[in-house]
N, C-alpha and C. Protein backbone atom coordinates (compact mmCIF):
# COMPACT_ATOMS: atom_id res chain seq x y z
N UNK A 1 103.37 73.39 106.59
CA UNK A 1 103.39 74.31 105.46
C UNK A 1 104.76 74.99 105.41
N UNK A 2 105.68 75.03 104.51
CA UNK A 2 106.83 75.61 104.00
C UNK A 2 106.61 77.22 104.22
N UNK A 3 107.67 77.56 104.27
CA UNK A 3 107.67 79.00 104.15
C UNK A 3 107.24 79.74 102.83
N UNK A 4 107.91 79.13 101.69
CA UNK A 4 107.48 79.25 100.30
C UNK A 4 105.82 79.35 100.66
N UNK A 5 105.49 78.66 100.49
CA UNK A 5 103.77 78.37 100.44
C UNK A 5 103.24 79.21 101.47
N UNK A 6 103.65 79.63 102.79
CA UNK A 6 102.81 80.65 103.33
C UNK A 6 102.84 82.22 102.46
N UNK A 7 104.07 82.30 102.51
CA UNK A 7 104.32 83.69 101.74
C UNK A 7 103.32 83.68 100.44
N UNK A 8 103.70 82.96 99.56
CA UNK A 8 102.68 82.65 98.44
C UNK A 8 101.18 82.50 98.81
N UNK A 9 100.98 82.62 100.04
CA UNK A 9 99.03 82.21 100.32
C UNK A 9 98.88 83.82 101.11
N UNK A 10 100.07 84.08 102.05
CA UNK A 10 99.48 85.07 102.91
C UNK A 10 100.75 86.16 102.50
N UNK A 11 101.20 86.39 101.63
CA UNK A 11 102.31 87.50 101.70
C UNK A 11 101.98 88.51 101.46
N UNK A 12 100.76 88.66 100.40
CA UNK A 12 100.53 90.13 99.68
C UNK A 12 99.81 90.89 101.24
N UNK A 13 98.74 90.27 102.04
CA UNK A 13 98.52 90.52 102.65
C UNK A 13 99.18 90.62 104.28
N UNK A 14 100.20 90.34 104.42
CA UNK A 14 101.53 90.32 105.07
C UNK A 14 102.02 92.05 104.78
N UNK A 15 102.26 91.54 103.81
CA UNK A 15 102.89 93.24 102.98
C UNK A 15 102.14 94.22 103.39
N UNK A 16 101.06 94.13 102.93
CA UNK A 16 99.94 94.76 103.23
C UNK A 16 99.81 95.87 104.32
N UNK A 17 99.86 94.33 105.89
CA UNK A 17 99.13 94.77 106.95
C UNK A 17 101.15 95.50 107.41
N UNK A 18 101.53 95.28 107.26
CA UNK A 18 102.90 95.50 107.93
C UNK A 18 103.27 96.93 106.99
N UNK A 19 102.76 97.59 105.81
CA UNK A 19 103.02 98.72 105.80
C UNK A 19 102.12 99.29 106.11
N UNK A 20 100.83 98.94 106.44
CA UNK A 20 100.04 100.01 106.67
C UNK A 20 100.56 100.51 108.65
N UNK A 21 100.83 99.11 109.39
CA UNK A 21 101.68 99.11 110.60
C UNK A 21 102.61 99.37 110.90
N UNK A 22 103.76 99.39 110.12
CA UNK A 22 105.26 99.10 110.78
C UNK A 22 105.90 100.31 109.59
N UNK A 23 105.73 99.87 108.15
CA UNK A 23 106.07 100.72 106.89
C UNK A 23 107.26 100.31 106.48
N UNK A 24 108.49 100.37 106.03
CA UNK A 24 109.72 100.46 105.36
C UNK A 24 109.82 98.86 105.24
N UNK A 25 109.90 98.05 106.76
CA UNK A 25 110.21 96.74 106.53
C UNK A 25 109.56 96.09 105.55
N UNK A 26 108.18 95.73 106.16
CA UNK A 26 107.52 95.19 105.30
C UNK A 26 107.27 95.15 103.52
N UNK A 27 107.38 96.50 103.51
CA UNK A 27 107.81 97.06 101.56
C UNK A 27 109.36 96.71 101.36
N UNK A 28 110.43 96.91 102.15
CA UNK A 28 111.56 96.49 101.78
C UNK A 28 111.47 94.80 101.29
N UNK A 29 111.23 93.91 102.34
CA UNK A 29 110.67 92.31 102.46
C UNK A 29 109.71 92.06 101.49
N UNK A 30 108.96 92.78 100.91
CA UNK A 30 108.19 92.64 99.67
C UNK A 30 108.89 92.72 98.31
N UNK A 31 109.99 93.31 98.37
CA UNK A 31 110.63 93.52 97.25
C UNK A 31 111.69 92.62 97.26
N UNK A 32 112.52 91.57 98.70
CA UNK A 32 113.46 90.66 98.54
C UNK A 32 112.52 89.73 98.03
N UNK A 33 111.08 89.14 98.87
CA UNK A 33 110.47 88.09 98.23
C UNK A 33 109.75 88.22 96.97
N UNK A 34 109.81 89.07 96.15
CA UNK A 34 109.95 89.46 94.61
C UNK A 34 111.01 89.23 93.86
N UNK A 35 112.40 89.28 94.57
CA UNK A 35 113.09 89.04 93.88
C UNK A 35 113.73 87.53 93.96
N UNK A 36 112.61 86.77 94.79
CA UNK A 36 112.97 85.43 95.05
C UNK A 36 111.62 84.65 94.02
N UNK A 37 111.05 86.02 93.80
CA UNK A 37 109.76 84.87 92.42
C UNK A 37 108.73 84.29 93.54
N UNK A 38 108.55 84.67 94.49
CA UNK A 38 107.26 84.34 95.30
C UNK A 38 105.80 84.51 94.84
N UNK A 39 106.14 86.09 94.86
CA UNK A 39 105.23 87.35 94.46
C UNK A 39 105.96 88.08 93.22
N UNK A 40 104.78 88.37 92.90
CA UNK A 40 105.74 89.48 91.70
C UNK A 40 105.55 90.66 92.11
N UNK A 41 106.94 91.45 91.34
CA UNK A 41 107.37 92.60 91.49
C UNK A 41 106.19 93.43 92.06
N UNK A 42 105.37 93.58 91.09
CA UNK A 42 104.18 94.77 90.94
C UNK A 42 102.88 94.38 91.69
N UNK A 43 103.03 93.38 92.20
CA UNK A 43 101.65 93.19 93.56
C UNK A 43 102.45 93.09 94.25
N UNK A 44 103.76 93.13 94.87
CA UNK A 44 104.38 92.85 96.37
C UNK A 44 104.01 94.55 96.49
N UNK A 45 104.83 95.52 95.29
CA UNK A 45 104.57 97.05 95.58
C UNK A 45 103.47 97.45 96.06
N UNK A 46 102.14 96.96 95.34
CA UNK A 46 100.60 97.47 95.08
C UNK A 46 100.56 97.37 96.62
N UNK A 47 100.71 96.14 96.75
CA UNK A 47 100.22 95.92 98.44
C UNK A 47 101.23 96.77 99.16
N UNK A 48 101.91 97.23 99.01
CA UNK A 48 102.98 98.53 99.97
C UNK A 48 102.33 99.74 99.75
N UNK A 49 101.73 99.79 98.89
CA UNK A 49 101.34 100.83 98.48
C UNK A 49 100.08 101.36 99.28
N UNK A 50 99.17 100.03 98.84
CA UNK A 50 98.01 99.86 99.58
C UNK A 50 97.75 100.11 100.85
N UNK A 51 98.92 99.22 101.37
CA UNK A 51 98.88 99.31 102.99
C UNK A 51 99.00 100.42 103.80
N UNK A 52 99.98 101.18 102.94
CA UNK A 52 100.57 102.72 103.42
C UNK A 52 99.93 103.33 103.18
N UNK A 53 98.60 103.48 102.13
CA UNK A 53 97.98 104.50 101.61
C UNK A 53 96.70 104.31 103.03
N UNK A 54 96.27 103.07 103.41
CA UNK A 54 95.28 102.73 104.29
C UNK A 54 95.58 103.09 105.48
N UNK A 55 96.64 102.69 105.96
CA UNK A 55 97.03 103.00 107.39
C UNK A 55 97.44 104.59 107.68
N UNK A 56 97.72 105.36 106.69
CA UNK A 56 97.95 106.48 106.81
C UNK A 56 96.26 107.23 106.82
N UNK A 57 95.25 106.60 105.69
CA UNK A 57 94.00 106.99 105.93
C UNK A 57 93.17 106.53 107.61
N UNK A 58 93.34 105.61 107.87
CA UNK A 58 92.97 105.34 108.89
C UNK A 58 93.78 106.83 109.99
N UNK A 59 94.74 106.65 110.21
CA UNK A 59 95.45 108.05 111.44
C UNK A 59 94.88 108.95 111.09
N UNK A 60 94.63 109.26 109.77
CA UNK A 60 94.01 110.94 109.49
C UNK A 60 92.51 110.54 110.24
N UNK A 61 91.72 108.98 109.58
CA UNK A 61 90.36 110.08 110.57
C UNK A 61 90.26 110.09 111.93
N UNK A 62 91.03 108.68 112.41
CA UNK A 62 91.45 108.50 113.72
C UNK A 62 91.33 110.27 114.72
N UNK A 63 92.90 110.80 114.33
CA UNK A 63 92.85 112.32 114.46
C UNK A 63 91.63 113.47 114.08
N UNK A 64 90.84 113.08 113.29
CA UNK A 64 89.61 113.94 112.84
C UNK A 64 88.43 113.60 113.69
N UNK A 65 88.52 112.35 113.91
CA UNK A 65 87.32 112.02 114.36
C UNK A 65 87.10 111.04 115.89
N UNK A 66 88.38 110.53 116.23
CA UNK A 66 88.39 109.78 117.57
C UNK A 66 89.74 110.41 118.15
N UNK A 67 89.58 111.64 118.58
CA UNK A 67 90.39 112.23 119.31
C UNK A 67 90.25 111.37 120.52
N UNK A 68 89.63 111.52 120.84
CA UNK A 68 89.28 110.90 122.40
C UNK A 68 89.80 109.26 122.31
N UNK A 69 89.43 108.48 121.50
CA UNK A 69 90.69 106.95 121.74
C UNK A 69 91.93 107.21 122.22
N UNK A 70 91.52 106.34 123.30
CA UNK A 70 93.13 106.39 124.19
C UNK A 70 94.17 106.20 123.21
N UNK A 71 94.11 104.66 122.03
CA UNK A 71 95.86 104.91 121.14
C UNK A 71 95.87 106.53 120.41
N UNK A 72 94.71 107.44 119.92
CA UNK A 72 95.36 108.29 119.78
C UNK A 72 95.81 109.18 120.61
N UNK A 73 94.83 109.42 121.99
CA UNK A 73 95.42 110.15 122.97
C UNK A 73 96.86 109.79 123.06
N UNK A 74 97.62 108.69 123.09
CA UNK A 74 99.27 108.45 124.06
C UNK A 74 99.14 108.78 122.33
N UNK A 75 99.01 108.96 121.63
CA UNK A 75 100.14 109.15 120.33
C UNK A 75 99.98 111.00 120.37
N UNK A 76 99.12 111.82 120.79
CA UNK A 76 99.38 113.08 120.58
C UNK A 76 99.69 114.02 122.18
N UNK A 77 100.48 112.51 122.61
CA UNK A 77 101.33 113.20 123.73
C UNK A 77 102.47 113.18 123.74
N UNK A 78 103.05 112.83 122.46
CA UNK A 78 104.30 112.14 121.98
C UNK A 78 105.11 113.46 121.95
N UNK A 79 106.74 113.41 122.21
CA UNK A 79 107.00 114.65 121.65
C UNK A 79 107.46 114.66 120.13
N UNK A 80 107.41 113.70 119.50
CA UNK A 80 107.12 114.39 118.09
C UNK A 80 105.96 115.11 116.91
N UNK A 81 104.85 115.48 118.54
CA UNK A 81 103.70 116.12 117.79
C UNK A 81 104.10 117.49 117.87
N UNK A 82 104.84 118.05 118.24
CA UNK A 82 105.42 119.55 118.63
C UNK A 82 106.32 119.39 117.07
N UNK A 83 107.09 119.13 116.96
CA UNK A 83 107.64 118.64 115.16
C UNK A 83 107.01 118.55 114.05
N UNK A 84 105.83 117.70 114.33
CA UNK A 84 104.92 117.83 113.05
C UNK A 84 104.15 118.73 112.96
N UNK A 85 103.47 119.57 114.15
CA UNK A 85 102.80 120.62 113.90
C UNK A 85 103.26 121.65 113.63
N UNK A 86 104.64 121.73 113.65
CA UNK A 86 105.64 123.49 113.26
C UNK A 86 105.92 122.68 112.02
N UNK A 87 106.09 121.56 111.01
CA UNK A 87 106.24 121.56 109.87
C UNK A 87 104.95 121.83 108.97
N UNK A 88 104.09 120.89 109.40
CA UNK A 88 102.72 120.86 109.00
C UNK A 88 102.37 122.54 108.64
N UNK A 89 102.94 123.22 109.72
CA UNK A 89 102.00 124.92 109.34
C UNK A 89 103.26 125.25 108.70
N UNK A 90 104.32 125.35 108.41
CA UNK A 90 104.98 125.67 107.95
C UNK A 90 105.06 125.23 106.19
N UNK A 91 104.98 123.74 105.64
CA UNK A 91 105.03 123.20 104.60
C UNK A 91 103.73 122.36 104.64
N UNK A 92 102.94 122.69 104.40
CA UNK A 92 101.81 121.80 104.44
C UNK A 92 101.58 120.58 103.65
N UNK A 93 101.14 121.43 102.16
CA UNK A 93 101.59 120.38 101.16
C UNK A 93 103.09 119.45 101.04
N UNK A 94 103.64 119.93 101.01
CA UNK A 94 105.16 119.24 101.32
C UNK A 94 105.15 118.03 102.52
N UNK A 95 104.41 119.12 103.41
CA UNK A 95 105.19 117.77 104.68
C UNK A 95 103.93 116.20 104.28
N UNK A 96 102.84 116.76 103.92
CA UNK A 96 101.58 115.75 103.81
C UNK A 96 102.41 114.46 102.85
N UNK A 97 103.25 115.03 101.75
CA UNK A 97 103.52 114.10 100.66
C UNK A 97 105.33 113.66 101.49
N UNK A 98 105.56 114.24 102.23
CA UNK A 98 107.30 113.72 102.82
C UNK A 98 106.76 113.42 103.85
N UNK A 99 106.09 113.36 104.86
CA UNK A 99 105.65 112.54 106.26
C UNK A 99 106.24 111.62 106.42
N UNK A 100 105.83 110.26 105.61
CA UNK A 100 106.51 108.62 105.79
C UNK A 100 107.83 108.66 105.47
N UNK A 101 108.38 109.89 104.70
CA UNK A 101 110.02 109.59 104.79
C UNK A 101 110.63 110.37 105.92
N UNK A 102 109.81 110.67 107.11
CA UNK A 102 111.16 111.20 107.98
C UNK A 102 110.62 110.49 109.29
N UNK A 103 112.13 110.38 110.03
CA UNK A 103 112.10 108.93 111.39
C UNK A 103 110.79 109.23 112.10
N UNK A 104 110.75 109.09 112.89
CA UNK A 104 109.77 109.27 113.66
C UNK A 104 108.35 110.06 114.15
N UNK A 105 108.03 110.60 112.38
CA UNK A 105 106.59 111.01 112.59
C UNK A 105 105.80 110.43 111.39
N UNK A 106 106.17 109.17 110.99
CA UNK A 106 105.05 108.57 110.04
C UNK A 106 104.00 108.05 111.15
N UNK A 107 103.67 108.12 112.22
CA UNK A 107 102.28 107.59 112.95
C UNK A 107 101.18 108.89 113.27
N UNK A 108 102.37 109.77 114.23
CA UNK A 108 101.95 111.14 114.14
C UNK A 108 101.42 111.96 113.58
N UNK A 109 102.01 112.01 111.97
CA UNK A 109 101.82 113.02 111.49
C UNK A 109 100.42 112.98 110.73
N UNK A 110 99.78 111.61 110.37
CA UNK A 110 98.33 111.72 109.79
C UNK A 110 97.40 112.15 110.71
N UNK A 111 97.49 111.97 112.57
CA UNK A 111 96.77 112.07 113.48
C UNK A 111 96.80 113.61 112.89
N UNK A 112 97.88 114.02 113.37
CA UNK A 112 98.15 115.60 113.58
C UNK A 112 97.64 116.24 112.41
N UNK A 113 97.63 115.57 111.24
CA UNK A 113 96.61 116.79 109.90
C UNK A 113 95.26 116.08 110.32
N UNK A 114 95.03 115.09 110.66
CA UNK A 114 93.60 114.87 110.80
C UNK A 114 92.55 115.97 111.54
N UNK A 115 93.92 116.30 112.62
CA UNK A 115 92.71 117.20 113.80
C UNK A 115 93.56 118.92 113.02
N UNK A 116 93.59 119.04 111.93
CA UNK A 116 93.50 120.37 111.32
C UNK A 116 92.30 120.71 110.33
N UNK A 117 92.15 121.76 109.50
CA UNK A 117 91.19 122.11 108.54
C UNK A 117 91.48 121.53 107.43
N UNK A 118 92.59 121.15 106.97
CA UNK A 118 92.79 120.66 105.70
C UNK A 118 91.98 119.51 105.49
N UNK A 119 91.79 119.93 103.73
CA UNK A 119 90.40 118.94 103.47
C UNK A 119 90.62 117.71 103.48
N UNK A 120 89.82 116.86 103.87
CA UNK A 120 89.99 115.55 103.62
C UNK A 120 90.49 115.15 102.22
N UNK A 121 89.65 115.79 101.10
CA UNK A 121 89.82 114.93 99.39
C UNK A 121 91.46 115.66 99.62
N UNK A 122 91.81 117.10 99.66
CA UNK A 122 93.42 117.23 99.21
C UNK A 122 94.36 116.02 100.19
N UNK A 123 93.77 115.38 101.62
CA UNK A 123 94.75 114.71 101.88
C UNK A 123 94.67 112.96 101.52
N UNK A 124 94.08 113.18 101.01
CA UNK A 124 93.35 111.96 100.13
C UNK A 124 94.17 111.79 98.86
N UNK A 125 94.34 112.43 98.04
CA UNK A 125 95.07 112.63 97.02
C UNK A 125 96.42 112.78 97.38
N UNK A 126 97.01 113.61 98.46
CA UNK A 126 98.44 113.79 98.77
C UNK A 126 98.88 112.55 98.93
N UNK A 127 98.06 111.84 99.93
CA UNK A 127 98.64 110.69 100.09
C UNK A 127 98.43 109.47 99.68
N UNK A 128 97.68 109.71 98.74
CA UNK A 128 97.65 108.16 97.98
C UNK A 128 99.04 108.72 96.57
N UNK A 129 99.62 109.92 96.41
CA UNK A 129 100.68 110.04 95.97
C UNK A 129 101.98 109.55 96.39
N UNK A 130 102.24 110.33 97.86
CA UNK A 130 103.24 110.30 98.16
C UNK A 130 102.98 108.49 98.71
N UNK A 131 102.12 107.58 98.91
CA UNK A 131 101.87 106.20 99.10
C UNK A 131 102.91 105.47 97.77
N UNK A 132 102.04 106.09 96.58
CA UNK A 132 103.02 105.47 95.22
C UNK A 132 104.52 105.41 95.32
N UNK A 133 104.81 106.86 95.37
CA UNK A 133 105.91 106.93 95.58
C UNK A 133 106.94 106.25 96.53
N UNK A 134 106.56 106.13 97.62
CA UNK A 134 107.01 105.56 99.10
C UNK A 134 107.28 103.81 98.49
N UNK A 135 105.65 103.34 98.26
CA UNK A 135 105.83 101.67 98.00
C UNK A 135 106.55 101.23 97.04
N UNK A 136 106.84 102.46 95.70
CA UNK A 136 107.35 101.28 94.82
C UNK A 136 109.27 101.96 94.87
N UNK A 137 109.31 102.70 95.79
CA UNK A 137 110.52 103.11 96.35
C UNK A 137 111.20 101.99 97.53
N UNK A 138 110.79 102.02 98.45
CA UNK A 138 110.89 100.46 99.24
C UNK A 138 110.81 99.61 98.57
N UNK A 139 109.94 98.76 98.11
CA UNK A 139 110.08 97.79 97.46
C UNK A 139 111.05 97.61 96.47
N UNK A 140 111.30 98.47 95.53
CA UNK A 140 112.68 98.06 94.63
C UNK A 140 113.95 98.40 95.47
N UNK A 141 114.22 98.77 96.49
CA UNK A 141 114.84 98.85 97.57
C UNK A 141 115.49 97.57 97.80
N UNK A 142 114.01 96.93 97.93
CA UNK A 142 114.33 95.38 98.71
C UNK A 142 114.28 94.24 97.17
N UNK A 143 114.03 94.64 96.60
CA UNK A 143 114.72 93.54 95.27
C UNK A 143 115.67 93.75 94.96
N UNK A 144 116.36 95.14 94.84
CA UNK A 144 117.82 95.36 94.40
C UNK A 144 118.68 95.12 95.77
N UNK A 145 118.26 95.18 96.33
CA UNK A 145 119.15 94.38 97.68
C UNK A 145 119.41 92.85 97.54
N UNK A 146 118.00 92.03 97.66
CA UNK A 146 117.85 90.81 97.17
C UNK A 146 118.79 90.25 96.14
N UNK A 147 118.35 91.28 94.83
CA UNK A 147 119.46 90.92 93.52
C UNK A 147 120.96 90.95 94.08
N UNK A 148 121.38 91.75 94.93
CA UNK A 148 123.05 92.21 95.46
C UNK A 148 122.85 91.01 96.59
N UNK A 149 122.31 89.92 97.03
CA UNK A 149 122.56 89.47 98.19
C UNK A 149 123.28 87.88 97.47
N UNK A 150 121.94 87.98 96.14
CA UNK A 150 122.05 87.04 95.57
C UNK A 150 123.56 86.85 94.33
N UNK A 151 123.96 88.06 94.27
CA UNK A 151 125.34 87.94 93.51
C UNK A 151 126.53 88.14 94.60
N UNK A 152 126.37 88.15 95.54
CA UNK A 152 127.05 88.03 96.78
C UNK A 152 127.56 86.94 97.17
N UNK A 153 126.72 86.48 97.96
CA UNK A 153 126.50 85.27 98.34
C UNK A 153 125.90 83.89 97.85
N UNK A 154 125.37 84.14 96.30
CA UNK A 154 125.25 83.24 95.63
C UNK A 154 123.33 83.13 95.96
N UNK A 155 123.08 82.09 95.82
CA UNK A 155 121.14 81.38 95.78
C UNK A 155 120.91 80.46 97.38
N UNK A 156 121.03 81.40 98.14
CA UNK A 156 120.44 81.21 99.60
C UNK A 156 119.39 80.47 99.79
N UNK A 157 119.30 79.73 100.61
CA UNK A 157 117.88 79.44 101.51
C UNK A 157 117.22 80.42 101.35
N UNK A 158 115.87 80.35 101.36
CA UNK A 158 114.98 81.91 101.46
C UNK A 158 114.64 82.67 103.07
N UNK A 159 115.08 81.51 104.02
CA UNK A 159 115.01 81.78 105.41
C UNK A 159 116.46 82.78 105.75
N UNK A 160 117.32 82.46 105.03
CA UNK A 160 118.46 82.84 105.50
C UNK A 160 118.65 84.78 104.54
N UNK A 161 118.39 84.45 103.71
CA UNK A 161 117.97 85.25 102.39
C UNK A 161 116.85 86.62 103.30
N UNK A 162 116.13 86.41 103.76
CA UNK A 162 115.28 87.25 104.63
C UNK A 162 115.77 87.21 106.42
N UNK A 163 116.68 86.61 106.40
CA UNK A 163 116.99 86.68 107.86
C UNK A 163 118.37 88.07 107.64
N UNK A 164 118.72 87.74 106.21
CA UNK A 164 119.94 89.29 106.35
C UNK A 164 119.19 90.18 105.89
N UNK A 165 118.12 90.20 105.16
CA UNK A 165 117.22 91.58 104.94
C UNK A 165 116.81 92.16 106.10
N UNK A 166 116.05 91.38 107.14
CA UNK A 166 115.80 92.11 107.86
C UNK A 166 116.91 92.78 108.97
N UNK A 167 117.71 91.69 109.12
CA UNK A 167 119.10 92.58 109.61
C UNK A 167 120.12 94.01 109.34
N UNK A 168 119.72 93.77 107.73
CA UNK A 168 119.97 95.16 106.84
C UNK A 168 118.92 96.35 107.49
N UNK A 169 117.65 95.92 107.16
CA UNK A 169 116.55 96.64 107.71
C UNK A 169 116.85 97.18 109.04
N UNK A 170 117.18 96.48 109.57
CA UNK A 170 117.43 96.84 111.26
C UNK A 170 118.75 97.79 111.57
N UNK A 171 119.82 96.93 110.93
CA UNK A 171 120.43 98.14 111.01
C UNK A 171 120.20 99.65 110.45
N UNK A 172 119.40 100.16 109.52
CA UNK A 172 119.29 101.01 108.80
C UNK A 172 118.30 101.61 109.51
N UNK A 173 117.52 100.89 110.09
CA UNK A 173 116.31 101.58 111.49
C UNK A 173 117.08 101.98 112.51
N UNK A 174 118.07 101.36 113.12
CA UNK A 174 119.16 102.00 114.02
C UNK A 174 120.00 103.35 113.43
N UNK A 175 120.29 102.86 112.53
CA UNK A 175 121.00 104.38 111.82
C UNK A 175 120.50 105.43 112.22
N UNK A 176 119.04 105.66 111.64
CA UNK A 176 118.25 106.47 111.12
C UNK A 176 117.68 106.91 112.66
N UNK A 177 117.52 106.10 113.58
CA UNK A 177 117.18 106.31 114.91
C UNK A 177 118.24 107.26 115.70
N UNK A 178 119.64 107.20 115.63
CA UNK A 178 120.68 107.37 116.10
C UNK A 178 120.86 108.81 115.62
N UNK A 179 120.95 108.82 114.33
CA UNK A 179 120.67 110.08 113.41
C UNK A 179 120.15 111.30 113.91
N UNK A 180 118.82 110.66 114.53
CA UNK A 180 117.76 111.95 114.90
C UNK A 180 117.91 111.79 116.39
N UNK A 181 118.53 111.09 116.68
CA UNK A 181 118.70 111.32 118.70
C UNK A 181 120.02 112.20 118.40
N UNK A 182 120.70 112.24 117.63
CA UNK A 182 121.88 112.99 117.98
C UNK A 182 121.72 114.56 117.65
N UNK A 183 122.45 115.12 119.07
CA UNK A 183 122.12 116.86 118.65
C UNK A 183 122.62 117.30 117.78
N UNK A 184 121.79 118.39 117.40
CA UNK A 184 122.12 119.13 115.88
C UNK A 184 123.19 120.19 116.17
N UNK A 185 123.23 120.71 117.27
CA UNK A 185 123.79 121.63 117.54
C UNK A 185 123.53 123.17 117.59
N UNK A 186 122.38 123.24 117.39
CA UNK A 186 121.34 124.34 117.25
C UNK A 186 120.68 124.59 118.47
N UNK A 187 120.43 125.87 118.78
CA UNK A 187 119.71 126.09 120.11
C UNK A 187 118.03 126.49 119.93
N UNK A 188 117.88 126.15 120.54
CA UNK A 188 115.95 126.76 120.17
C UNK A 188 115.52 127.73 121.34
């Protein structure tokens, strides 16, 4: 089976499971193989959307309701639960709908409102917002990349075509990693 033809049988659900898991890549990679005519535009998103809106529902009840599972136990020993809980009380609404855009507390941070009072339906709604927003933000991300790879370098292999996306991706996960390891210069 070609690569074409898997993507085309298993991609939406690819997309899917990899933002509700991983997040940025997978919606970025949804939007290059959109702009390769695999998938179209507006189901590679849906499914970014989807995935992110699910996997973020899943951590909230995870945190509400299986405190005690060991993956959430090692996740609320993390030290970025000390971060999300001084934003969380601080910006509530805010941080619920900006969570998935900052490094290292999109896993955290649904655990961490899960095991608070806030209602389930408001985080239900927050985040099947800030989900919209997020998927069809990544995803045209990764088609307008796609489109720039493809006036670049011309009509690629599609192996090669997704072998520099995700390299883009990677570097930009390093960035963003590097970013927040480096001191601010602030004392606490």
């Amino acid at each position: 089976m070609s690569i074409e033809a898997l993507i085309e049988n298993y991609g939406l659900l690819a997309i899917f499971l990899g933002a509700a898991f991983e997040g940025e890549t997978a919606a970025f990679l949804g939007g290059v193989i959109a702009h390769r005519e695999l998938l179209s535009y507006w189901s590679a998103s849906l499914a970014a959307v989807a995935g992110s809106f699910a996997g973020d529902q899943f951590w909230f009840f995870a945190g509400r309701y299986a405190g005690q599972w060991a993956p959430v136990r090692r996740l609320m020993e993390r030290p970025a639960l000390a971060r999300a809980t001084r934003l969380l009380e601080k910006y509530q609404t805010g941080f619920i709908l900006a969570f998935r855009f900052l490094v290292g507390l999109r896993t955290i941070s649904p655990i961490v409102i899960g095991t608070t009072r806030i209602a389930t339906g408001k985080f239900v709604v927050l985040n099947a917002v800030a989900a919209l927003v997020w998927g069809q933000l990544f995803t045209a991300l990764g088609y307008l990349f796609g489109h720039a790879i493809q006036q670049t370098l011309g009509h690629l292999p599609l192996h090669r075509h997704l072998l520099i996306a995700v390299a883009a991706a990677a570097v930009v996960a390093a960035a963003a990693l590097l970013f927040r390891m480096k001191p601010s210069g602030r004392h606490q």
